[in-house]
Every structure is written in structure tokens, then in C-alpha cells.
C-alpha atoms as a PDB file:
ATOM      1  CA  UNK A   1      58.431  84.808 115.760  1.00  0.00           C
ATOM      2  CA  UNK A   2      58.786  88.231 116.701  1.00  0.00           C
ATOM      3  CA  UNK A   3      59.446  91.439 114.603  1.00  0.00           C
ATOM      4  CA  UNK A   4      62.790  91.620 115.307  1.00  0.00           C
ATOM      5  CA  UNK A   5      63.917  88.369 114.376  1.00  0.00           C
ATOM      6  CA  UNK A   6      62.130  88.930 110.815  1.00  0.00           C
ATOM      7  CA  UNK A   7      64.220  92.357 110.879  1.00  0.00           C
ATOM      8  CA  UNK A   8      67.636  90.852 110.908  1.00  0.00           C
ATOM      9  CA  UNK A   9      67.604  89.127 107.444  1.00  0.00           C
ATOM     10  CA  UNK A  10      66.716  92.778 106.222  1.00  0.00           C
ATOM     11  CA  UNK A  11      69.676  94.310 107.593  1.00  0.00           C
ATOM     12  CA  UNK A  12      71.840  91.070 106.559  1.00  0.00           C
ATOM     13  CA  UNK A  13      71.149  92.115 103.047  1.00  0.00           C
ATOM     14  CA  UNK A  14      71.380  95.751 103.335  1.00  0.00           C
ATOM     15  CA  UNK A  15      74.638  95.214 104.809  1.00  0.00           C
ATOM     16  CA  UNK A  16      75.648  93.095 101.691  1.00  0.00           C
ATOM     17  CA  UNK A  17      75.663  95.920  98.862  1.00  0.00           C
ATOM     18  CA  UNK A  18      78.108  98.214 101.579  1.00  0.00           C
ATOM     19  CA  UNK A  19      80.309  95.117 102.301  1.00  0.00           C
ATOM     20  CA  UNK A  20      80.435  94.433  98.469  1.00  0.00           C
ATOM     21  CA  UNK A  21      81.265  98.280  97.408  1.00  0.00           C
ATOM     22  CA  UNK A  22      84.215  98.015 100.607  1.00  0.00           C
ATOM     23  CA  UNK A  23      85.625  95.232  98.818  1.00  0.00           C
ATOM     24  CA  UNK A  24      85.510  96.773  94.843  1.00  0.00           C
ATOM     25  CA  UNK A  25      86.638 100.438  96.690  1.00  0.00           C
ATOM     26  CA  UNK A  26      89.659  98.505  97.830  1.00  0.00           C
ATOM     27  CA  UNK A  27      90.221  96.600  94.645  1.00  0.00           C
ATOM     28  CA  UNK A  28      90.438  99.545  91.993  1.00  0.00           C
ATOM     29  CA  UNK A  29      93.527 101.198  93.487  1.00  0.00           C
ATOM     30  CA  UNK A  30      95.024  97.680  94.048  1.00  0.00           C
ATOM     31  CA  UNK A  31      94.312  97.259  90.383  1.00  0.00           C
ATOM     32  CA  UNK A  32      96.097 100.698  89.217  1.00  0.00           C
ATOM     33  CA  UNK A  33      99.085 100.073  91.460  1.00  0.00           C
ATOM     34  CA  UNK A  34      99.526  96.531  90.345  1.00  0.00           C
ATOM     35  CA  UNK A  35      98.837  97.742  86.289  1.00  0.00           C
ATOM     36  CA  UNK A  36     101.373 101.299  87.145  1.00  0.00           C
ATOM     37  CA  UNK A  37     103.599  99.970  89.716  1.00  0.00           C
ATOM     38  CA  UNK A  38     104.380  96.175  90.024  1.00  0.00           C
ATOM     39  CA  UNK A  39     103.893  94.951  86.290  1.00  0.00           C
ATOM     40  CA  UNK A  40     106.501  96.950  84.679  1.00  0.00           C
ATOM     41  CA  UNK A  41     109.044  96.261  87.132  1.00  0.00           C
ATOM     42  CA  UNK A  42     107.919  92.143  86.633  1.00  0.00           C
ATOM     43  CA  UNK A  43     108.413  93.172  82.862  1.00  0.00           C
ATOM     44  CA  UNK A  44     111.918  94.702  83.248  1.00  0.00           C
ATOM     45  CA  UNK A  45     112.680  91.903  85.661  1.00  0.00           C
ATOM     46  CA  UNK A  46     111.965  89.845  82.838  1.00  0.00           C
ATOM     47  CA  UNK A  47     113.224  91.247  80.215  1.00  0.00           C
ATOM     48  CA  UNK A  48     116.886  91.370  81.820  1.00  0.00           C
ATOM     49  CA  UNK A  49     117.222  87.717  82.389  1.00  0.00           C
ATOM     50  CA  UNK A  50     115.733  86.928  78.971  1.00  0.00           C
ATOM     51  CA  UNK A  51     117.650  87.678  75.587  1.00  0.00           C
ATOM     52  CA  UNK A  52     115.879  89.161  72.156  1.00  0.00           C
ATOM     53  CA  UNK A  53     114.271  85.461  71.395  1.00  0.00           C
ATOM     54  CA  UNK A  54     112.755  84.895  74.977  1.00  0.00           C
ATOM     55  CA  UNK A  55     115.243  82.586  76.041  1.00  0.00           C
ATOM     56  CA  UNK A  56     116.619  82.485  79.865  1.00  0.00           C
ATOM     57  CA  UNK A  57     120.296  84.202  79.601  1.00  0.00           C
ATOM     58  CA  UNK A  58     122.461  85.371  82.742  1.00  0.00           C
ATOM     59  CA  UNK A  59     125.971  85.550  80.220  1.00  0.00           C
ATOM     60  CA  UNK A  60     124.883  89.192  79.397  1.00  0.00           C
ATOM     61  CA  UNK A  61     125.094  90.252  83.482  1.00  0.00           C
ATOM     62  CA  UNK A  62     128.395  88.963  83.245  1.00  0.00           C
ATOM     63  CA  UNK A  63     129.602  90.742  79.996  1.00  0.00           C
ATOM     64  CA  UNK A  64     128.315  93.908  81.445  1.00  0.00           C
ATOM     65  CA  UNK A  65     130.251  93.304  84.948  1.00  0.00           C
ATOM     66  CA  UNK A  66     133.264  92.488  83.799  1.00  0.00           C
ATOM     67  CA  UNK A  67     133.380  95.531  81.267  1.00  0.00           C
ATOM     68  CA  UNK A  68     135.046  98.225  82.670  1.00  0.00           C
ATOM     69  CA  UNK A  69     133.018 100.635  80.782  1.00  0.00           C
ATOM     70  CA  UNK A  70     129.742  99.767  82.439  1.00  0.00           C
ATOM     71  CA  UNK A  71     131.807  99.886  85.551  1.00  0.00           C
ATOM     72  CA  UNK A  72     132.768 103.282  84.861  1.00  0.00           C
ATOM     73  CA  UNK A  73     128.632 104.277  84.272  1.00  0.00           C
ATOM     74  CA  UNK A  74     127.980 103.150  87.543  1.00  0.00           C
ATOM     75  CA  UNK A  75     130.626 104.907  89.800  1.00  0.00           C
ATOM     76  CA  UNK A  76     130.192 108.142  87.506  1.00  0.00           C
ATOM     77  CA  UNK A  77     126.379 107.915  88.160  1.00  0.00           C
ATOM     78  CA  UNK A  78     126.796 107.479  91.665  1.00  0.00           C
ATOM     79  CA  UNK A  79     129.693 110.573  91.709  1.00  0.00           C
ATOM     80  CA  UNK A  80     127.350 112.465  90.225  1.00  0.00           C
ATOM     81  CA  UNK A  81     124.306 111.804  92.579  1.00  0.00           C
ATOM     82  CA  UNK A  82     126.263 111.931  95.915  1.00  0.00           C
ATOM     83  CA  UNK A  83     128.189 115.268  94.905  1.00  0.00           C
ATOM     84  CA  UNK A  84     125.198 116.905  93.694  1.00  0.00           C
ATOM     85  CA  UNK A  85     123.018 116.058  96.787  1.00  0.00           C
ATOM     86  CA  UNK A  86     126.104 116.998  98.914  1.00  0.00           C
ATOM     87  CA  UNK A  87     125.955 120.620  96.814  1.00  0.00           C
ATOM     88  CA  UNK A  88     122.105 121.118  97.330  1.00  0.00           C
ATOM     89  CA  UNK A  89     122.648 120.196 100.755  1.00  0.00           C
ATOM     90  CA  UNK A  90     124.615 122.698 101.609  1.00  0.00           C
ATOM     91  CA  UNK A  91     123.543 125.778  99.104  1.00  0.00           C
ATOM     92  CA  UNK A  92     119.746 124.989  99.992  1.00  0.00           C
ATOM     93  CA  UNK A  93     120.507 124.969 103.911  1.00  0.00           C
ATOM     94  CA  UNK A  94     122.926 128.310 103.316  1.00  0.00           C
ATOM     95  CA  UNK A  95     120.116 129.943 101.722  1.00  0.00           C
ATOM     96  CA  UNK A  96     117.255 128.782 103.897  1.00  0.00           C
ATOM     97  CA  UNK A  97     119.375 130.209 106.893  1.00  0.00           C
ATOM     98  CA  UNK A  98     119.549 133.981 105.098  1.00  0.00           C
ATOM     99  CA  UNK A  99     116.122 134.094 104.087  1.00  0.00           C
ATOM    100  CA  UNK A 100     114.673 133.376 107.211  1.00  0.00           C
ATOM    101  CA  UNK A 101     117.458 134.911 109.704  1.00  0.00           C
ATOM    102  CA  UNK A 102     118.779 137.814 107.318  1.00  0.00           C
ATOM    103  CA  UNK A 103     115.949 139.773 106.089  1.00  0.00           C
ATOM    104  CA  UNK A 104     116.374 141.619 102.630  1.00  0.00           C
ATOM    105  CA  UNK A 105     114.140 143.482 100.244  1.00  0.00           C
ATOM    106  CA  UNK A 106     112.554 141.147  98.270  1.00  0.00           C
ATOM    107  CA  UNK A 107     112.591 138.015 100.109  1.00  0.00           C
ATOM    108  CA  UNK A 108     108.891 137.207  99.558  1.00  0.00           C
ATOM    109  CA  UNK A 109     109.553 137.929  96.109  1.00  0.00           C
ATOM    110  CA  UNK A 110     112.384 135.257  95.933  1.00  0.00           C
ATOM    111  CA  UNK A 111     110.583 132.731  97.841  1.00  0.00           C
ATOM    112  CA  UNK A 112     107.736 133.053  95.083  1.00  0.00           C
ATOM    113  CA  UNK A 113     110.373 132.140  92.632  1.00  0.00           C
ATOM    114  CA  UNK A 114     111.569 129.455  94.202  1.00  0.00           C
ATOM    115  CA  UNK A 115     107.989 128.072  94.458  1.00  0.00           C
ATOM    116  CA  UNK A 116     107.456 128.573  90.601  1.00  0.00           C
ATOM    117  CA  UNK A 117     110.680 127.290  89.743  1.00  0.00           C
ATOM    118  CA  UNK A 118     110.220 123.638  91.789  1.00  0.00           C
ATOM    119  CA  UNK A 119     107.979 123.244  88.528  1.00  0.00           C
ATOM    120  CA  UNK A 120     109.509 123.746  85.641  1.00  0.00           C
ATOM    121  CA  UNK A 121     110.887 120.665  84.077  1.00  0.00           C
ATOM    122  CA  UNK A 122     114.884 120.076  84.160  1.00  0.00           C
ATOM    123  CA  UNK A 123     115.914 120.453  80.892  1.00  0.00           C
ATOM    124  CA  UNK A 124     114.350 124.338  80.937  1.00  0.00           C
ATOM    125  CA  UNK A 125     116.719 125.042  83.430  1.00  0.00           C
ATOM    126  CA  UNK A 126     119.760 123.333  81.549  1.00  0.00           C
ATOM    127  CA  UNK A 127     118.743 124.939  78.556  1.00  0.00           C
ATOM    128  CA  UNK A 128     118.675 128.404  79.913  1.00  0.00           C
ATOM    129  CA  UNK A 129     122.624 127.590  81.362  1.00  0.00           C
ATOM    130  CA  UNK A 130     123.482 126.667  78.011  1.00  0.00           C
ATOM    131  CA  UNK A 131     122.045 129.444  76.929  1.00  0.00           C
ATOM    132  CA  UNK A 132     124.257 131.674  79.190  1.00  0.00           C
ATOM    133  CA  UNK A 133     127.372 129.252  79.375  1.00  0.00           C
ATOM    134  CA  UNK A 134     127.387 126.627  76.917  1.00  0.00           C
ATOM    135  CA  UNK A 135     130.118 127.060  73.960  1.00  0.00           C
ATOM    136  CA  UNK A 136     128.110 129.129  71.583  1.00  0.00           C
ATOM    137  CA  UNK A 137     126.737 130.672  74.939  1.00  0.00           C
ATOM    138  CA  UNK A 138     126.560 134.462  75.569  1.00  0.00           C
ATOM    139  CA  UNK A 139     129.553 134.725  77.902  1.00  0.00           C
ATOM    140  CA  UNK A 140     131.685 132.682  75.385  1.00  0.00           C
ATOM    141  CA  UNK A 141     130.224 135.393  72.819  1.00  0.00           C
ATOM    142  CA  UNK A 142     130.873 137.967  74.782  1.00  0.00           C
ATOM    143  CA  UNK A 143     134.631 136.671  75.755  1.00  0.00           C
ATOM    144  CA  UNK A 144     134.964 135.634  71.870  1.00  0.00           C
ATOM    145  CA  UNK A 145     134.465 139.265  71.222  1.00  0.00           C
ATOM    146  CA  UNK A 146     136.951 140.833  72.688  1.00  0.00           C
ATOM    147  CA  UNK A 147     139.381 137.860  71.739  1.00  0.00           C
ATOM    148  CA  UNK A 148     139.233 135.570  74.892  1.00  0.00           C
ATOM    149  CA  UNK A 149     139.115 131.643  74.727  1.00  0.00           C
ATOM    150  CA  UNK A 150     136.023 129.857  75.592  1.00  0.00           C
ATOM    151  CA  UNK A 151     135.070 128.716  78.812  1.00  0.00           C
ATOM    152  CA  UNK A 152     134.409 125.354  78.472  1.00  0.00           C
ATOM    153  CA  UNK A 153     132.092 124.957  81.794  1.00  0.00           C
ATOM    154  CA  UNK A 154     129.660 122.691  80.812  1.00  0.00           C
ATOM    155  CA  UNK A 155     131.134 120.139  78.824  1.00  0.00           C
ATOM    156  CA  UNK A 156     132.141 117.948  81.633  1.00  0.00           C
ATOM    157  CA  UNK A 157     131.096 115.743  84.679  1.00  0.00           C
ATOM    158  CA  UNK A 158     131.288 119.226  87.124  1.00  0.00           C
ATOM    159  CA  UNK A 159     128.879 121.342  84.359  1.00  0.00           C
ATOM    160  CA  UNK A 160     126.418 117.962  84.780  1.00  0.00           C
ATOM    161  CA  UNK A 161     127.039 118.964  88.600  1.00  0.00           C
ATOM    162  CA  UNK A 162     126.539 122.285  88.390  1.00  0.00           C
ATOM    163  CA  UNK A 163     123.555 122.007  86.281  1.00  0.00           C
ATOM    164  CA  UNK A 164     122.093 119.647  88.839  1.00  0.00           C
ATOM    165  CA  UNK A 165     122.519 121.875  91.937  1.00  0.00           C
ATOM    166  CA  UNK A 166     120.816 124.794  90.317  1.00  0.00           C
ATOM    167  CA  UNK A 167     118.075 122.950  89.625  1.00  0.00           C
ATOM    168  CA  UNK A 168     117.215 120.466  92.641  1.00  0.00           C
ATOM    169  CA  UNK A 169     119.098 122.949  95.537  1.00  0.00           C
ATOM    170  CA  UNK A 170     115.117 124.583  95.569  1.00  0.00           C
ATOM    171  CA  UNK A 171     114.219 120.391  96.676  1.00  0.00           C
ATOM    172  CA  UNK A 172     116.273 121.247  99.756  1.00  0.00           C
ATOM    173  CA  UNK A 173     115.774 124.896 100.380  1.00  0.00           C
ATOM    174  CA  UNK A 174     111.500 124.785 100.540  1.00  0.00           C
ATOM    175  CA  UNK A 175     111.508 122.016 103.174  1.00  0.00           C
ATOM    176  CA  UNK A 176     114.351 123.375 105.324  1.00  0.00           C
ATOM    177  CA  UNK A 177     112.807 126.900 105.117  1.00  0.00           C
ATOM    178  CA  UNK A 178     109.230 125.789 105.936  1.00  0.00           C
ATOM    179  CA  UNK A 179     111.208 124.167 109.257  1.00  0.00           C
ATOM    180  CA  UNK A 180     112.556 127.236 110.264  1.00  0.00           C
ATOM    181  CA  UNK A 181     109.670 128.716 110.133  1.00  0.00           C
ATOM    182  CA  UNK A 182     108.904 126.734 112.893  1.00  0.00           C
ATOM    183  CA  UNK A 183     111.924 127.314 115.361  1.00  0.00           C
ATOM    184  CA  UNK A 184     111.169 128.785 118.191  1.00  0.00           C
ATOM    185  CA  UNK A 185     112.446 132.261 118.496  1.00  0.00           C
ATOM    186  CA  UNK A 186     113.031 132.617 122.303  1.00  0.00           C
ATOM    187  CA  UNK A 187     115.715 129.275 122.009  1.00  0.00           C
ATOM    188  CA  UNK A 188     117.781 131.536 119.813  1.00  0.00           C
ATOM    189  CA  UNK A 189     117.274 134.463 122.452  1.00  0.00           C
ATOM    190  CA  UNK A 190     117.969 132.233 125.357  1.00  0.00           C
ATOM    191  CA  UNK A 191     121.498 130.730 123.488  1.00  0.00           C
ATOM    192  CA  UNK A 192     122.479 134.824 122.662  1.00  0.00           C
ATOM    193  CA  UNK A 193     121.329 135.829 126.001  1.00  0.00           C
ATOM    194  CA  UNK A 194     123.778 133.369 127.643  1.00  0.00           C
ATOM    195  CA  UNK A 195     126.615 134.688 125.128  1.00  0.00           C
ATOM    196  CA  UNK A 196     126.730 132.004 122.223  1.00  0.00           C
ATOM    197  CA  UNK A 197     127.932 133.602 118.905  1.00  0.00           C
ATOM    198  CA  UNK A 198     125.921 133.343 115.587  1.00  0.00           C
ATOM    199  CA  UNK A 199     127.405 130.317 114.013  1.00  0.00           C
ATOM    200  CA  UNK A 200     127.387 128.451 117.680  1.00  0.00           C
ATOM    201  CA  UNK A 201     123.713 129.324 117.758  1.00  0.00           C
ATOM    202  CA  UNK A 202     122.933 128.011 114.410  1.00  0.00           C
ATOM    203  CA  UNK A 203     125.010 124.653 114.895  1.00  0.00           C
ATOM    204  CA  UNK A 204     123.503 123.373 118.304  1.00  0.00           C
ATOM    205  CA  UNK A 205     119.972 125.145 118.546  1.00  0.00           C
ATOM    206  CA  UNK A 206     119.107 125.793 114.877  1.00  0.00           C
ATOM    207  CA  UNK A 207     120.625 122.632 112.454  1.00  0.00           C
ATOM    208  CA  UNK A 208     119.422 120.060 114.823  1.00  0.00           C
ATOM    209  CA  UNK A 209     115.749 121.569 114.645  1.00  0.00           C
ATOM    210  CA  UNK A 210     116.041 121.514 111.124  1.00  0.00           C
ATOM    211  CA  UNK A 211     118.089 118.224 110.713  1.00  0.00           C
ATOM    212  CA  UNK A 212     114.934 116.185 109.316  1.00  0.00           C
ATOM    213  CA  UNK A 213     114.155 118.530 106.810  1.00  0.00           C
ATOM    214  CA  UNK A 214     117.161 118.654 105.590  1.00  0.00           C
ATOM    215  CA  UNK A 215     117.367 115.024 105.103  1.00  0.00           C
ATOM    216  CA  UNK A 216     114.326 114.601 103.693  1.00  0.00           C
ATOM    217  CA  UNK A 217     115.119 117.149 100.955  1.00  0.00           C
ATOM    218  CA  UNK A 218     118.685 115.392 100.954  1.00  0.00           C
ATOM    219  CA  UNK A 219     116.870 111.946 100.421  1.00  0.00           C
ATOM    220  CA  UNK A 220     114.524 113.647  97.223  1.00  0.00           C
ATOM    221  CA  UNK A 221     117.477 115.499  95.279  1.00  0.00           C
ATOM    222  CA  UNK A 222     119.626 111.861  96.375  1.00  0.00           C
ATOM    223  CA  UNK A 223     116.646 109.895  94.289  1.00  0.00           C
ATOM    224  CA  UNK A 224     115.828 112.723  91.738  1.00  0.00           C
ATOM    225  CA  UNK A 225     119.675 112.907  90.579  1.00  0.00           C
ATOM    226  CA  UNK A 226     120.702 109.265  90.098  1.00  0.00           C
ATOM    227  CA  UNK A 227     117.679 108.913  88.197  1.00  0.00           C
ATOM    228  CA  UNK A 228     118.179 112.483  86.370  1.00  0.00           C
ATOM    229  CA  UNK A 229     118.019 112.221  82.135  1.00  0.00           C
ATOM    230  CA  UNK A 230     117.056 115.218  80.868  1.00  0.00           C
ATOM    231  CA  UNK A 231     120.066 117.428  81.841  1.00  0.00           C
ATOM    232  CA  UNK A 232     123.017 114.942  81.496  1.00  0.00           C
ATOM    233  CA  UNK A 233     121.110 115.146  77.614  1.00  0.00           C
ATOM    234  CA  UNK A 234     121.100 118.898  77.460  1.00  0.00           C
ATOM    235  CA  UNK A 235     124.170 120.104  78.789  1.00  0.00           C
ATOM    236  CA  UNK A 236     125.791 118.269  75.912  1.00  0.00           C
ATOM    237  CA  UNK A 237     128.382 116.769  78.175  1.00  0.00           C
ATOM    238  CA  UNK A 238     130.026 114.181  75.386  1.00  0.00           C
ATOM    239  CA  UNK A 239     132.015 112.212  77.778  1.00  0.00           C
ATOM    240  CA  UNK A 240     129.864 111.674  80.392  1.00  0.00           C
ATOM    241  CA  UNK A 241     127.603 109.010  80.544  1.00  0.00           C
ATOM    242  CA  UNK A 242     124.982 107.664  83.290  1.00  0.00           C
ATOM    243  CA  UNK A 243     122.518 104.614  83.668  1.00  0.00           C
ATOM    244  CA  UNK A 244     119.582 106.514  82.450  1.00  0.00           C
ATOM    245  CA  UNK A 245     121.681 107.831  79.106  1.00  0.00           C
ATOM    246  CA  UNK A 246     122.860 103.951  78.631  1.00  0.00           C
ATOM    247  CA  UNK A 247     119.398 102.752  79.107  1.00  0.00           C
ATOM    248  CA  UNK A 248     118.311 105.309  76.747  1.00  0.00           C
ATOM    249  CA  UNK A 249     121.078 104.410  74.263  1.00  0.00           C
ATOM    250  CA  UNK A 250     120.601 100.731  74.732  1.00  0.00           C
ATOM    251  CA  UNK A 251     117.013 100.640  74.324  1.00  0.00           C
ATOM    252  CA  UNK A 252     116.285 103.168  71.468  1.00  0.00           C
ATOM    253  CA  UNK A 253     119.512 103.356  70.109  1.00  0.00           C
ATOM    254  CA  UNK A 254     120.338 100.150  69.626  1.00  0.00           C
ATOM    255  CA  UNK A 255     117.674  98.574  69.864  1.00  0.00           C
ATOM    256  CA  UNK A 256     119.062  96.240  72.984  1.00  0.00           C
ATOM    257  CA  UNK A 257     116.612  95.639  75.409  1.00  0.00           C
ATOM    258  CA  UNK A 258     118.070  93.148  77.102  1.00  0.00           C
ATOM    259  CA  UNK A 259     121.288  95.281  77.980  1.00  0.00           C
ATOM    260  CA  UNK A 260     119.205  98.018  78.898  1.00  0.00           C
ATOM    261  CA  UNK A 261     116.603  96.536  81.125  1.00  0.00           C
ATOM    262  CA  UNK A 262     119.858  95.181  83.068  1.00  0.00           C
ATOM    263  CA  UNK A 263     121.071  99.117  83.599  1.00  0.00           C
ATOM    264  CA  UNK A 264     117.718  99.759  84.734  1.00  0.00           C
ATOM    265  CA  UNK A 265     117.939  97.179  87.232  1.00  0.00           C
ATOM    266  CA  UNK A 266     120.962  98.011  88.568  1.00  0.00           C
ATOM    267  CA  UNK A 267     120.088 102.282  88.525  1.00  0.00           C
ATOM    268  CA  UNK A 268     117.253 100.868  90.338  1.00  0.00           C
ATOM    269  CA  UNK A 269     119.335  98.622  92.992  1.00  0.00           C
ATOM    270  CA  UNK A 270     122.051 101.736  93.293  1.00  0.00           C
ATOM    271  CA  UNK A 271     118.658 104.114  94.213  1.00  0.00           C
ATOM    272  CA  UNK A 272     117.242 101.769  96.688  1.00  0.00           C
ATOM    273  CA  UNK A 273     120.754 101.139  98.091  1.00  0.00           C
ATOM    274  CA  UNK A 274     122.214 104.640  98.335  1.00  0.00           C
ATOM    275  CA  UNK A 275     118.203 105.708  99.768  1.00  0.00           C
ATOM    276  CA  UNK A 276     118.877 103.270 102.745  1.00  0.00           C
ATOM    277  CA  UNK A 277     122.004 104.016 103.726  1.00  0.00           C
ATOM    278  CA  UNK A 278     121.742 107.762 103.706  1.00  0.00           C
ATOM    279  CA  UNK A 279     118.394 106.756 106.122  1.00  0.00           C
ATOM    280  CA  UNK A 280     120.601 104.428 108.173  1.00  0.00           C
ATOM    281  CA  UNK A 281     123.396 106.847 108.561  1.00  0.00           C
ATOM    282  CA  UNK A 282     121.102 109.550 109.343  1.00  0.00           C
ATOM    283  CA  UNK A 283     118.744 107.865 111.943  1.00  0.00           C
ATOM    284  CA  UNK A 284     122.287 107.008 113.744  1.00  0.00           C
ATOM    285  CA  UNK A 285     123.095 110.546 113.879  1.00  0.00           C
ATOM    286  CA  UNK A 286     119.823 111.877 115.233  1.00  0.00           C
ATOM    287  CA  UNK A 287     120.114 108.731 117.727  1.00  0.00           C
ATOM    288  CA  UNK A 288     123.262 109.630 118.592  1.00  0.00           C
ATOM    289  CA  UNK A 289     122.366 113.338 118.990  1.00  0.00           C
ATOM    290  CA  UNK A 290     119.117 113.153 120.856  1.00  0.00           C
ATOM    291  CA  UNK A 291     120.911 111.740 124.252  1.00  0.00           C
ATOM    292  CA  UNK A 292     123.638 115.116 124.278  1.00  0.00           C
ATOM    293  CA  UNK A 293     120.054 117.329 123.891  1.00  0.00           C
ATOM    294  CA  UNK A 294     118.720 115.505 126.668  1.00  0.00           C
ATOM    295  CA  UNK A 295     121.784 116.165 128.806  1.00  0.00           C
ATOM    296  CA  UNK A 296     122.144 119.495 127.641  1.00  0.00           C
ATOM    297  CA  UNK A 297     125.561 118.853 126.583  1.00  0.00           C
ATOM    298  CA  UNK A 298     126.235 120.905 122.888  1.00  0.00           C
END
């Protein structure tokens, strides 16, 4: 027997302990995601097929979609999310475009800002435009003052809006700014050079550069505003009323979990479904654009 054959047993179990720590390394976040992630959605799963006394019961879903009130939570949730994103979309990419193409004093100074302000939670923000335009507001003071009616701007679906693009446009703005940053400059002096105005320069050489960014940040404020609750809460808007509010209501409320694990579920479904489309419509657009760049054909 020679020493090498004795040395492989060694090495057999040395190997063992590293095998053995692979397998618990692998385990422990497997553990938190099944304890953080999967088990509450089992629970909620659960919870909206089962009434208050644990017994199987599918006669609520039906209550809830044939009442035209739960209807009406869905579609304004979904109005709310869609026009918001479509509002970021567009402010965030308008203001990307000036900061990086229109330099003005104080840019670095705004772009800080916008850095500190991706922190603060949402209902700071709402708070500070009730602050300003609420009905006990300072503007309404100020228009109370000198005998003017209130301006009722944030009472509604639109001030729920409104509230919503100030605060998630900066979701949109940071990643299509950091994209820009990456253009490269001698495109845009090529497309001048050959006599294409400002706006035709920023639609063929400029937004398609930028298109994924733009989409991702879409996709975020999308997620982050059908799931919002804090500033539907705080802009006081009495008539308007969203899946997170109802599961709120529901749950604490009312004390109906049943009811409110089945508005989860379904803000959950609208999220997932509304995520995939706007990836499906958007992966057909860049599909359909990438064979015009090839050809050169704007």
C-alpha cells in the first residue's frame, strides 16, 4: 500500500466539513426567503379562500366581483398607477434631458437633492403638499385672506396623481440621467453636423439610447404606485379609494381578513399583470426598433 493511497481517505474527510458548510451556506438564505418571501404569500393565499372559522369559502370572491364598488377600487387603482407612471415618465425624462443637455447654475446642487429626496418616505412629501395646498394649506390661507375661495387641489383622484408624480418622477429621472451620462457625444455632433434639429436629434439618437432606462424607472414607479398607501392616506382624498386603503380598512378596520386578504390577492395579480405587459409591450418596441437602427432608417 503506498502513501498515496493512505492519503486519499485524508482528503475524503477534509473535503467533508467544506462540502457540509456549501450545503448549510446555501440553506440559510433559502431559509430567510422561504420564512420572508413564500410563507406569507401561502398565508394570504390561505387566508382568502378560508372564512373567519377556517372553513374553505369561494362565495366571498364572488360577492366582491359582482359588487360594483370593489369594481370601482380596482379600475381607480389601476387609473391611478398607469397615469401616474405615464406623468413620471414624461416629467423625469423632460428633466433628465435639461440637466444633462442644458447646463444651469446649480445643477450639481439639484442633482444632490434629487439623490436625498429618493429617501425620504412618501407621506413626508404628501405632507409637505398639504402643507402648501391642502384646504387649511398656506395658499388657501393666503387666497382666504384676501377673500378668494379655496382651491380644492388635493381632495381628489388628480391631487392623489399629483402627489404621486412629485414623489416617484425622481424613480425615473436618476436612471435616465445616469444613461445619458453615457451617450456618446460625437453621435449628437455627427446628427447636427448633417443638419438634424434639436428635437430630431433627441428622438432618433438620444431616446432610443436611453429607452431602457426609462423603462426600467417606468417599470419601478408602475410597481411602487399600485402598491402606494401612505399618500392616498395623507392627501386626505375622501372619495378615493385603492386596494391597499381597502385592505387596510378591511383588515384593521373591520376586522375582515378574509375580504382583505382577497384585495391583496388581486393588488397583487393587477402588479404582476400590468409589470408584464408593460415588459411585453416594451421588448416589442425595442424589437421593432433595433432592425430601422440597423438600416439606418430614423
Amino acid at each position: 500500500m503506498t502513501a498515496a493511497t493512505l492519503a486519499r481517505p485524508t482528503r475524503s474527510r477534509a473535503a467533508a466539513p467544506a462540502a457540509l458548510g456549501g450545503v448549510v451556506a446555501a440553506l440559510v438564505p433559502l431559509g430567510v426567503l422561504l420564512a420572508l418571501g413564500v410563507y406569507p404569500l401561502v398565508l394570504l393565499l390561505s387566508n382568502a379562500v378560508h372564512d373567519d372559522l377556517g372553513t374553505f369559502d369561494l362565495a366571498r370572491w364572488g360577492e366582491l366581483f359582482t359588487n360594483p364598488v370593489f369594481l370601482d377600487v380596482i379600475w381607480t387603482t389601476v387609473r391611478i398607477g398607469v397615469t401616474t407612471t405615464v406623468g413620471c415618465v414624461v416629467l423625469g425624462t423632460f428633466l433628465a434631458l435639461v440637466i444633462a443637455f442644458v447646463p444651469f447654475p446649480g445643477t450639481g446642487f439639484v442633482v444632490g437633492a434629487l439623490n436625498v429626496a429618493v429617501s425620504f418616505p412618501s407621506f413626508l412629501i404628501t405632507l409637505a403638499l398639504v402643507f402648501v395646498w391642502g384646504d387649511v394649506g398656506f395658499v388657501n390661507g393666503a387666497l382666504a385672506a384676501i377673500g378668494v375661495g379655496p382651491v380644492h387641489l388635493l381632495d381628489g383622484q388628480w391631487g392623489v396623481v399629483l402627489a404621486e408624480i412629485v414623489y416617484f418622477t425622481p424613480f425615473v429621472l436618476r436612471p435616465v440621467l445616469g444613461a445619458l451620462e453615457g451617450v456618446d457625444r460625437r453621435q449628437l455632433e455627427v446628427a447636427e453636423s448633417l443638419g438634424a434639429g434639436s428635437w430630431r436629434i433627441v428622438r432618433t439618437v438620444v431616446l432610443p439610447e436611453v429607452l431602457p432606462a426609462i423603462a426600467a424607472g417606468g417599470a419601478l414607479v408602475l410597481m411602487y404606485s399600485l402598491n402606494e398607501f401612505g399618500i392616498v392616506l395623507f392627501t386626505g382624498a375622501k372619495d378615493v379609494q385603492t386596494l391597499p386603503t381597502l385592505v387596510y380598512g378591511q383588515a384593521i378596520g373591520r376586522g375582515d381578513y378574509q375580504t382583505a386578504a382577497i384585495a391583496a390577492v388581486v393588488n397583487v395579480a393587477v402588479s404582476i399583470g400590468l409589470y408584464l405587459l408593460a415588459r411585453r409591450v416594451l421588448r416589442g418596441s425595442a424589437a421593432a426598433r433595433s432592425p430601422r437602427r440597423r438600416s439606418g432608417v430614423r
